[in-house]
N, C-alpha and C. Protein backbone atom coordinates (compact mmCIF):
# COMPACT_ATOMS: atom_id res chain seq x y z
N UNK A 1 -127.99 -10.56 62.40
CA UNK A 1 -128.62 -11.38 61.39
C UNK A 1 -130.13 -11.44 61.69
N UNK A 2 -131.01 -11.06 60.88
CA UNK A 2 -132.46 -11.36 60.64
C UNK A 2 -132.75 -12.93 61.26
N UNK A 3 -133.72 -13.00 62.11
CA UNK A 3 -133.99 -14.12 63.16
C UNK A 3 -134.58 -15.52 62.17
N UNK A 4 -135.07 -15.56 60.71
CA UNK A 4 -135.65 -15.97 59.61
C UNK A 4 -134.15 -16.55 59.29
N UNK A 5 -133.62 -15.72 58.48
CA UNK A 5 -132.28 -16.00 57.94
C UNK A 5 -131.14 -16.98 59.01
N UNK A 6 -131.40 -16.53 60.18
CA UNK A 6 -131.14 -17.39 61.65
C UNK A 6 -131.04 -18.84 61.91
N UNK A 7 -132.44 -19.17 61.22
CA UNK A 7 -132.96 -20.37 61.48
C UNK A 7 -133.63 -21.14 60.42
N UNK A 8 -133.37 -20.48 59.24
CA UNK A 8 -133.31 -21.02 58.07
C UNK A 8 -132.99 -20.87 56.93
N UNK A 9 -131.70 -20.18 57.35
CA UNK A 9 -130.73 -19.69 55.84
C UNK A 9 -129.19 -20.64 56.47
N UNK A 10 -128.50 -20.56 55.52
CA UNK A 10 -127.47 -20.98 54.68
C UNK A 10 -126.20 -20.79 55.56
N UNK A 11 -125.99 -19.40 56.37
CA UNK A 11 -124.69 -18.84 56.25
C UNK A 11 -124.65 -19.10 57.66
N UNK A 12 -123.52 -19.74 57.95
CA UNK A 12 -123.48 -20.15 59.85
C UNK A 12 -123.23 -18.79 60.55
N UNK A 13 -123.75 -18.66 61.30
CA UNK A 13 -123.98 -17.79 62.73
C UNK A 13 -123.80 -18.12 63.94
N UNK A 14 -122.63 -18.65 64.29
CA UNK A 14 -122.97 -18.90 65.67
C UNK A 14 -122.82 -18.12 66.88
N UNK A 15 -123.69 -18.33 67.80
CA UNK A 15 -123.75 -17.59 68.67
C UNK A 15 -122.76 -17.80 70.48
N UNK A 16 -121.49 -17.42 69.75
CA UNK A 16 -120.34 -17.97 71.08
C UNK A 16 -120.85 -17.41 72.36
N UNK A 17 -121.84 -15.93 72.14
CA UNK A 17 -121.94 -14.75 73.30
C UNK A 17 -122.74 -15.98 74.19
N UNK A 18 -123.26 -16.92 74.19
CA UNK A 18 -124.99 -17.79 74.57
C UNK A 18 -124.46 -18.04 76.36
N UNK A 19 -123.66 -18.56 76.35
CA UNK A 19 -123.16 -18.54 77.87
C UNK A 19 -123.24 -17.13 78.50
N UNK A 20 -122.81 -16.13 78.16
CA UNK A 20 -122.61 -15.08 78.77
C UNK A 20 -124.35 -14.73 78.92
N UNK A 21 -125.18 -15.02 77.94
CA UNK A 21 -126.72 -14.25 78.36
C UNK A 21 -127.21 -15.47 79.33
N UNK A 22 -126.78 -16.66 79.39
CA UNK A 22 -127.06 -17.72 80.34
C UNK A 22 -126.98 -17.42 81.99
N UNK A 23 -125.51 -16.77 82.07
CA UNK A 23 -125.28 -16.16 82.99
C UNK A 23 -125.71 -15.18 83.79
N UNK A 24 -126.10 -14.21 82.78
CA UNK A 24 -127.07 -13.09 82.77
C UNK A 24 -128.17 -13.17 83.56
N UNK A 25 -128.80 -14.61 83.41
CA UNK A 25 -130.23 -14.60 83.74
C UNK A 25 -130.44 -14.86 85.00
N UNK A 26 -129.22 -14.62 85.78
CA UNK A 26 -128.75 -14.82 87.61
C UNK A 26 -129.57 -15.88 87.98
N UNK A 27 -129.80 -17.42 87.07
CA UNK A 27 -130.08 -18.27 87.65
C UNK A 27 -128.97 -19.54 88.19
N UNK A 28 -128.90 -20.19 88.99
CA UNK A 28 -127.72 -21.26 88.83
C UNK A 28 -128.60 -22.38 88.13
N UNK A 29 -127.70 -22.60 87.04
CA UNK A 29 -128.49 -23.64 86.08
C UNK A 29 -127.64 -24.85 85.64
N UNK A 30 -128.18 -25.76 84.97
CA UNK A 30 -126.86 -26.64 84.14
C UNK A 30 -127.50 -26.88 83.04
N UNK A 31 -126.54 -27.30 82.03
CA UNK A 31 -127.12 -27.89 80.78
C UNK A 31 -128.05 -28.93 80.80
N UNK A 32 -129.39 -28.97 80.16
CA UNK A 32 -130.00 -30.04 79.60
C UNK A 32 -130.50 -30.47 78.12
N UNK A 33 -130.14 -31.87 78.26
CA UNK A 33 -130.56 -32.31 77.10
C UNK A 33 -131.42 -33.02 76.75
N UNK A 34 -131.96 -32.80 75.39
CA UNK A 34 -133.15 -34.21 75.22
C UNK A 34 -132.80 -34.65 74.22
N UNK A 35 -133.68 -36.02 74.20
CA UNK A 35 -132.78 -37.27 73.36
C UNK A 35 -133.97 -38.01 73.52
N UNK A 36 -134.44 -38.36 72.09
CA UNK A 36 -135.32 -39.18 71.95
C UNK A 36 -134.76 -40.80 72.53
N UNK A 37 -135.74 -40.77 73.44
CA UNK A 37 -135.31 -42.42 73.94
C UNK A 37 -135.21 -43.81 72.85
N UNK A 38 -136.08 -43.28 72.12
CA UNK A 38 -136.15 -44.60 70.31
C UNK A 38 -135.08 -44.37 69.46
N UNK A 39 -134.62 -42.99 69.41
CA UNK A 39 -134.29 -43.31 68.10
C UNK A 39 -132.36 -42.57 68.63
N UNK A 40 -132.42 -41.79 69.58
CA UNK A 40 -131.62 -41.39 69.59
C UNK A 40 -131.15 -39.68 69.61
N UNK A 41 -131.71 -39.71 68.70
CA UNK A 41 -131.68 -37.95 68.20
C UNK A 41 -131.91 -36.91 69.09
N UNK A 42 -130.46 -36.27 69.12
CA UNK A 42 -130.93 -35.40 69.89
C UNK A 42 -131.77 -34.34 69.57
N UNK A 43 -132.85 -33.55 70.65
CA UNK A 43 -134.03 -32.84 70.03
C UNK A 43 -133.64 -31.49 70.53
N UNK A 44 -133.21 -31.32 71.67
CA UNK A 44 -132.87 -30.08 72.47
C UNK A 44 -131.96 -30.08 73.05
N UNK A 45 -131.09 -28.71 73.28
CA UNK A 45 -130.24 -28.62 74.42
C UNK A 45 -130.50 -27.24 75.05
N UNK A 46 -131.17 -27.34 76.45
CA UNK A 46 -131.20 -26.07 77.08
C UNK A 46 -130.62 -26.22 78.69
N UNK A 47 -131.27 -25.51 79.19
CA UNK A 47 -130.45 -25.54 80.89
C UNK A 47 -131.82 -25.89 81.38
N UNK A 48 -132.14 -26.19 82.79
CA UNK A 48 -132.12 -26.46 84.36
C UNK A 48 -131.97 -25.81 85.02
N UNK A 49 -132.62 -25.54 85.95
CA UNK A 49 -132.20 -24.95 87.75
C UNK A 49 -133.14 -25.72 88.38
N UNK A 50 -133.15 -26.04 89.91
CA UNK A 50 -133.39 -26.66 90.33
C UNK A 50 -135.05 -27.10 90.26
N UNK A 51 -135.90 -25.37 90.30
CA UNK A 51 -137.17 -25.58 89.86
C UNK A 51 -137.59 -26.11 88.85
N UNK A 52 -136.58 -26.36 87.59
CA UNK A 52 -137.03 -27.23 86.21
C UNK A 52 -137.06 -28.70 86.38
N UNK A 53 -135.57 -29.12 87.41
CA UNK A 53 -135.45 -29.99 87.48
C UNK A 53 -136.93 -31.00 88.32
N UNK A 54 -136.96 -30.07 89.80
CA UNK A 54 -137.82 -30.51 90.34
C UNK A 54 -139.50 -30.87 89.95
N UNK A 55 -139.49 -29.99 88.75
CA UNK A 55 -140.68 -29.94 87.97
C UNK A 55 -140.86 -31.32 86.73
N UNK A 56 -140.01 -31.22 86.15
CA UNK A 56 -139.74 -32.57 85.48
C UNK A 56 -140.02 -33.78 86.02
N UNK A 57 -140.02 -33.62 87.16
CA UNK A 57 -139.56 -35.19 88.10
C UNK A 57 -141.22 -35.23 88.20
N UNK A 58 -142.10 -34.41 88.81
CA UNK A 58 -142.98 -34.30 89.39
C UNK A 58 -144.17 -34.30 88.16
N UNK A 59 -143.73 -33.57 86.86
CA UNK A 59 -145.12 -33.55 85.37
C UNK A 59 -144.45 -34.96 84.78
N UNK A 60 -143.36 -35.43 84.58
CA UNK A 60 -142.63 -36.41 83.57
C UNK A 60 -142.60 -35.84 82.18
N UNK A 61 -142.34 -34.43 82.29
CA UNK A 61 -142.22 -33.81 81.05
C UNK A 61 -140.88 -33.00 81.05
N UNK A 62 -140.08 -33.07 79.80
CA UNK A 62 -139.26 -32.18 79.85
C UNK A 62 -139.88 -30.74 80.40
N UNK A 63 -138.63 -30.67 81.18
CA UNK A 63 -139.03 -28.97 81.26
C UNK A 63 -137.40 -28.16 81.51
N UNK A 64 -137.41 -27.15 81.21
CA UNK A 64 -136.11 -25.84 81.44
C UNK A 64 -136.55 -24.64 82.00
N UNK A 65 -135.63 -24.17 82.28
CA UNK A 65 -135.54 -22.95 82.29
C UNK A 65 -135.19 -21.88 81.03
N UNK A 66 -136.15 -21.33 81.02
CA UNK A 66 -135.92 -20.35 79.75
C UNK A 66 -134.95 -19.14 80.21
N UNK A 67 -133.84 -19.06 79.57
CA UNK A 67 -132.85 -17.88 79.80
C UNK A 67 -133.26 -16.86 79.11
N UNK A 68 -133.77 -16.78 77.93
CA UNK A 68 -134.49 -15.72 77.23
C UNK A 68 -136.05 -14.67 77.86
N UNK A 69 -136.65 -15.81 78.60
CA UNK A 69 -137.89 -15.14 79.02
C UNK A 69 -137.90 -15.23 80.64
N UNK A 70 -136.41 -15.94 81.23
CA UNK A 70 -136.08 -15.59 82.46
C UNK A 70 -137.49 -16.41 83.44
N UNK A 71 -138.18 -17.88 82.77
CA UNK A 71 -138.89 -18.07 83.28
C UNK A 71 -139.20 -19.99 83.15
N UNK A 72 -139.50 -20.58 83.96
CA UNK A 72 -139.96 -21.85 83.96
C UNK A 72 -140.55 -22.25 82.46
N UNK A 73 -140.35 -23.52 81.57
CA UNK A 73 -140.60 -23.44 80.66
C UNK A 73 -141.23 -25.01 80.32
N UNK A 74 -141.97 -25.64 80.72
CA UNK A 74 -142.61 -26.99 80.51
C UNK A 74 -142.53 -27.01 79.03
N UNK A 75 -142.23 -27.81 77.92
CA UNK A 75 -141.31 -28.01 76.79
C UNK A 75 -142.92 -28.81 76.29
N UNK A 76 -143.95 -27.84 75.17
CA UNK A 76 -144.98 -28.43 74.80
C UNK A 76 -146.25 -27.82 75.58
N UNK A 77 -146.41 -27.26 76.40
CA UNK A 77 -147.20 -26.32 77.22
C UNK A 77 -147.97 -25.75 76.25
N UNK A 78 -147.11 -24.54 75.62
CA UNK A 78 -147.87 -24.06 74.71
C UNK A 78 -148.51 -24.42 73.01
N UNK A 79 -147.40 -25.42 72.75
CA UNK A 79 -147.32 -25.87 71.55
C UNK A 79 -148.17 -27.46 71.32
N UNK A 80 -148.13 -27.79 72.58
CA UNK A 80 -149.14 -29.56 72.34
C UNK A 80 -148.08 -30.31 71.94
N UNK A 81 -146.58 -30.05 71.56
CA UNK A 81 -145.05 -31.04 71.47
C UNK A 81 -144.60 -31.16 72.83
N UNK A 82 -145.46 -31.90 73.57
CA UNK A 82 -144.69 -32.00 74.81
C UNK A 82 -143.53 -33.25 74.87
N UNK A 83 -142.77 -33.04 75.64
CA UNK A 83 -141.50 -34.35 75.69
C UNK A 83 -141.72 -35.11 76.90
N UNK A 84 -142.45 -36.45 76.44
CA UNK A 84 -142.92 -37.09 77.72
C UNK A 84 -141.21 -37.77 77.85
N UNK A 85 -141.12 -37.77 79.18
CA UNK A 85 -139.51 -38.59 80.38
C UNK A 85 -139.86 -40.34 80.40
N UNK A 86 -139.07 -41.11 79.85
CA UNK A 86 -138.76 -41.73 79.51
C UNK A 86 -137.72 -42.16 80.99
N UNK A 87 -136.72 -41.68 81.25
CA UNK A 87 -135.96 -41.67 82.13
C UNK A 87 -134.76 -40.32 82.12
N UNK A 88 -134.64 -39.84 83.50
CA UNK A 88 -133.28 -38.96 83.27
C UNK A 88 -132.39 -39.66 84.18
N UNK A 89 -131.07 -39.05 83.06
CA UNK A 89 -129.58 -39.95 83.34
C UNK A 89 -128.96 -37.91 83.97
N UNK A 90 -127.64 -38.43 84.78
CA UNK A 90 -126.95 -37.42 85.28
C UNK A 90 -125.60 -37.94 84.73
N UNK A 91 -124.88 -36.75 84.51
CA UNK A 91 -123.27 -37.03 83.80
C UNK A 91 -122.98 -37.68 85.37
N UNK A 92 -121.05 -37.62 85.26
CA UNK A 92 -120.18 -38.32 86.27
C UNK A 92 -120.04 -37.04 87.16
N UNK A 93 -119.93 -35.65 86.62
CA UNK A 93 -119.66 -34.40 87.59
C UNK A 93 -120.75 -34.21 88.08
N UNK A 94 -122.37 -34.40 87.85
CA UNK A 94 -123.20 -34.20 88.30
C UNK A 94 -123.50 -32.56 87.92
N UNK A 95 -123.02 -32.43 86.79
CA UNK A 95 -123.27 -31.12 86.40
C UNK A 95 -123.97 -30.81 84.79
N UNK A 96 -124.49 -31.98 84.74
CA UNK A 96 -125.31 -31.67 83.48
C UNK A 96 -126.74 -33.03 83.25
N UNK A 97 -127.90 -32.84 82.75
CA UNK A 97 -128.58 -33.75 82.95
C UNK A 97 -129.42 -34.25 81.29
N UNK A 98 -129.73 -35.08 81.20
CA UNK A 98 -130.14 -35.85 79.78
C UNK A 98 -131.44 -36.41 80.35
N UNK A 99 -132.40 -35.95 79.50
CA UNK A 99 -133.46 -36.30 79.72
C UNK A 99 -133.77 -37.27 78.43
N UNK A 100 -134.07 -38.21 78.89
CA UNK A 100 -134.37 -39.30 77.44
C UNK A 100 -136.13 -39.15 77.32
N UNK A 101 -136.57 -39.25 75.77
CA UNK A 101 -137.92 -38.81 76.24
C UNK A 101 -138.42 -39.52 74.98
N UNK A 102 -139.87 -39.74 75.02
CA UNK A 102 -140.81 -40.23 73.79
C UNK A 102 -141.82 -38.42 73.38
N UNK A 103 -140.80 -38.15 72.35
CA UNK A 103 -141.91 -36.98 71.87
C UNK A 103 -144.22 -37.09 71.98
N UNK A 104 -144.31 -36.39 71.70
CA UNK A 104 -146.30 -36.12 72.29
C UNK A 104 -146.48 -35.34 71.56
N UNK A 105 -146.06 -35.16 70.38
CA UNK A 105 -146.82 -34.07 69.25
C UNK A 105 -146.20 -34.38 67.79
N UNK A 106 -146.20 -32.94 67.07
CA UNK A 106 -145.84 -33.03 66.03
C UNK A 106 -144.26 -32.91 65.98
N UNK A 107 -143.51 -32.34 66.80
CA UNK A 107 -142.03 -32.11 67.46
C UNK A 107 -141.56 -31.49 67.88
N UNK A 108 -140.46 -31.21 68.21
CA UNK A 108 -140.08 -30.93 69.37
C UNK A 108 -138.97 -28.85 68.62
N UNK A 109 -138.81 -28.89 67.89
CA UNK A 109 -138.72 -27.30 67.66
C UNK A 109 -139.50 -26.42 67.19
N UNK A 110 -139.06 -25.16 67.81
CA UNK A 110 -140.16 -24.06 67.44
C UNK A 110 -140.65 -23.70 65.79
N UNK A 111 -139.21 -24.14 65.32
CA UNK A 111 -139.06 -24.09 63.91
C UNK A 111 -140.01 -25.18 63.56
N UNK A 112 -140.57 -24.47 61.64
CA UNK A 112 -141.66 -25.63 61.23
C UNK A 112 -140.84 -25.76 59.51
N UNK A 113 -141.30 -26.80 59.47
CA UNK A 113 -140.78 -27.09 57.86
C UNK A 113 -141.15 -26.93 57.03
N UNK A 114 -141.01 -27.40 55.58
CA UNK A 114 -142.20 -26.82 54.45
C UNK A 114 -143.11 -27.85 54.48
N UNK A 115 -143.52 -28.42 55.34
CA UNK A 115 -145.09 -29.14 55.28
C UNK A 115 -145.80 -27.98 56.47
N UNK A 116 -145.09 -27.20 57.19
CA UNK A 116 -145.87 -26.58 58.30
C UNK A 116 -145.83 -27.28 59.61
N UNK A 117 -145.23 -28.72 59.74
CA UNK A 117 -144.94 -28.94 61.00
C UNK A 117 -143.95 -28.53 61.85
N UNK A 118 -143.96 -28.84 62.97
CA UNK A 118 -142.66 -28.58 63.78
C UNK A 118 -141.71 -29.61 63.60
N UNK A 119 -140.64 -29.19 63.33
CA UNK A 119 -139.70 -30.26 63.00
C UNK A 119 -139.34 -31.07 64.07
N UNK A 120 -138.62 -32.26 63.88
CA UNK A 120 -138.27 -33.24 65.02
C UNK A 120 -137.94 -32.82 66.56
N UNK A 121 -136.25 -31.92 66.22
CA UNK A 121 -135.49 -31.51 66.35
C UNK A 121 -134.94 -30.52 66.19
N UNK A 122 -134.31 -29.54 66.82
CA UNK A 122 -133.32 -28.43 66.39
C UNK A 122 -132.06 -28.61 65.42
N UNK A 123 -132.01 -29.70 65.55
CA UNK A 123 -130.80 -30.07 65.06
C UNK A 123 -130.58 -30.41 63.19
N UNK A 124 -131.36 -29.75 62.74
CA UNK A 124 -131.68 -29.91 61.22
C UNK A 124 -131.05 -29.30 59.80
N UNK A 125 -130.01 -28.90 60.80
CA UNK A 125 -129.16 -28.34 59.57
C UNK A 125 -127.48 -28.93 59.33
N UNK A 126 -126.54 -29.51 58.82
CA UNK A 126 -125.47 -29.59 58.93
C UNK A 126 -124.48 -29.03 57.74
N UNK A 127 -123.04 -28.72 58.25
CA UNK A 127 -122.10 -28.00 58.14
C UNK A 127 -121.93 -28.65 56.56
N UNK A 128 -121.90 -28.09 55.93
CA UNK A 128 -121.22 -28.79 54.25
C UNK A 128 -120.30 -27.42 53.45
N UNK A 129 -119.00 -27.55 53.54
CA UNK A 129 -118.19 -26.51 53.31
C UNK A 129 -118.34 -25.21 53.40
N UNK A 130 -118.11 -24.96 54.13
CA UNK A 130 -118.33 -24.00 55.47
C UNK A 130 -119.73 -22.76 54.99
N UNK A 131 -121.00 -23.81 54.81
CA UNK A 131 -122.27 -23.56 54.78
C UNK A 131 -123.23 -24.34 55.69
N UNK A 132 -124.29 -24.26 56.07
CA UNK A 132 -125.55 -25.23 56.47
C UNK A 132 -126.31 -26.13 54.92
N UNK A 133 -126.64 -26.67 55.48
CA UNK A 133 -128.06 -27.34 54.54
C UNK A 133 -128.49 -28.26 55.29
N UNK A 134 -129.85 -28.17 55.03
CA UNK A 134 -131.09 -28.99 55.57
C UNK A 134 -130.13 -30.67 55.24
N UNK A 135 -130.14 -31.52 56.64
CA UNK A 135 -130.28 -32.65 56.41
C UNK A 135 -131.59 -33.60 55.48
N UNK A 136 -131.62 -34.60 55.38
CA UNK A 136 -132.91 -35.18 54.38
C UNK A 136 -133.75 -35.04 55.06
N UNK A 137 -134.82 -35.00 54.52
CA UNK A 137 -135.70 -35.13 55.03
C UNK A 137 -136.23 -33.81 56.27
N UNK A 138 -135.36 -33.06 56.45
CA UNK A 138 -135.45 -31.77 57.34
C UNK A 138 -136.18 -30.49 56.86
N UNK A 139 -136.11 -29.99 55.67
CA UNK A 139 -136.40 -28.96 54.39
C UNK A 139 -137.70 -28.53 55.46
């Protein structure tokens, strides 16, 4: 599927392979998440390894590990949407981490909307018989 059509068309795509290129990237990682500390919403879900983690603690900015570019990824670096830490919570297995955060820009995905901003969130599309569409206010 065309990377456009991907991330802002209609027809669900999901991508089950995402663990297996996770794996790939011979880092030991865990899931992370962000979650606006105000409102709730979740904004991101990527991974961790220990250098993200330890980095987070130390900027108070979200940060991951990028499995795609196989490299440290401070979340707003390049873009000026940085995710200031609020506080991070750890699950009960100690195998996944939630970063609660007060967004620092225009938002927090790469994706932009039809005003040209970055949208909140990744999370801007939902399932309506077995299609996507822009939640309100998401377009």
């Amino acid at each position: 599927m065309e990377h456009h059509e991907l991330e802002e068309g209609t027809m669900l795509s999901l991508d089950f392979g995402k663990l297996k290129k996770v794996v790939a990237c011979g880092e030991d990682l865990l899931p992370a998440v962000a979650q606006d500390a105000e409102t709730g919403e979740v904004l991101i879900v990527g991974y961790a390894n220990q250098l993200a983690f330890e980095t987070a603690l130390k900027e108070g900015m979200a940060t991951f590990w990028s499995t795609s570019r196989n490299e440290l990824w401070i979340k707003g670096k390049t873009s000026g949407d940085y995710l200031e830490i609020v506080e991070v919570c750890v699950n009960c297995e100690q195998n996944s981490i939630l970063y609660r955060v007060r967004p620092k820009g225009a938002g927090s995905c790469h994706t932009k909307g039809a005003d040209g901003l970055a949208r909140s969130g990744c999370y801007y599309r939902v399932m309506r018989n077995g299609s996507l569409v822009f939640r309100a206010g998401m377009q």
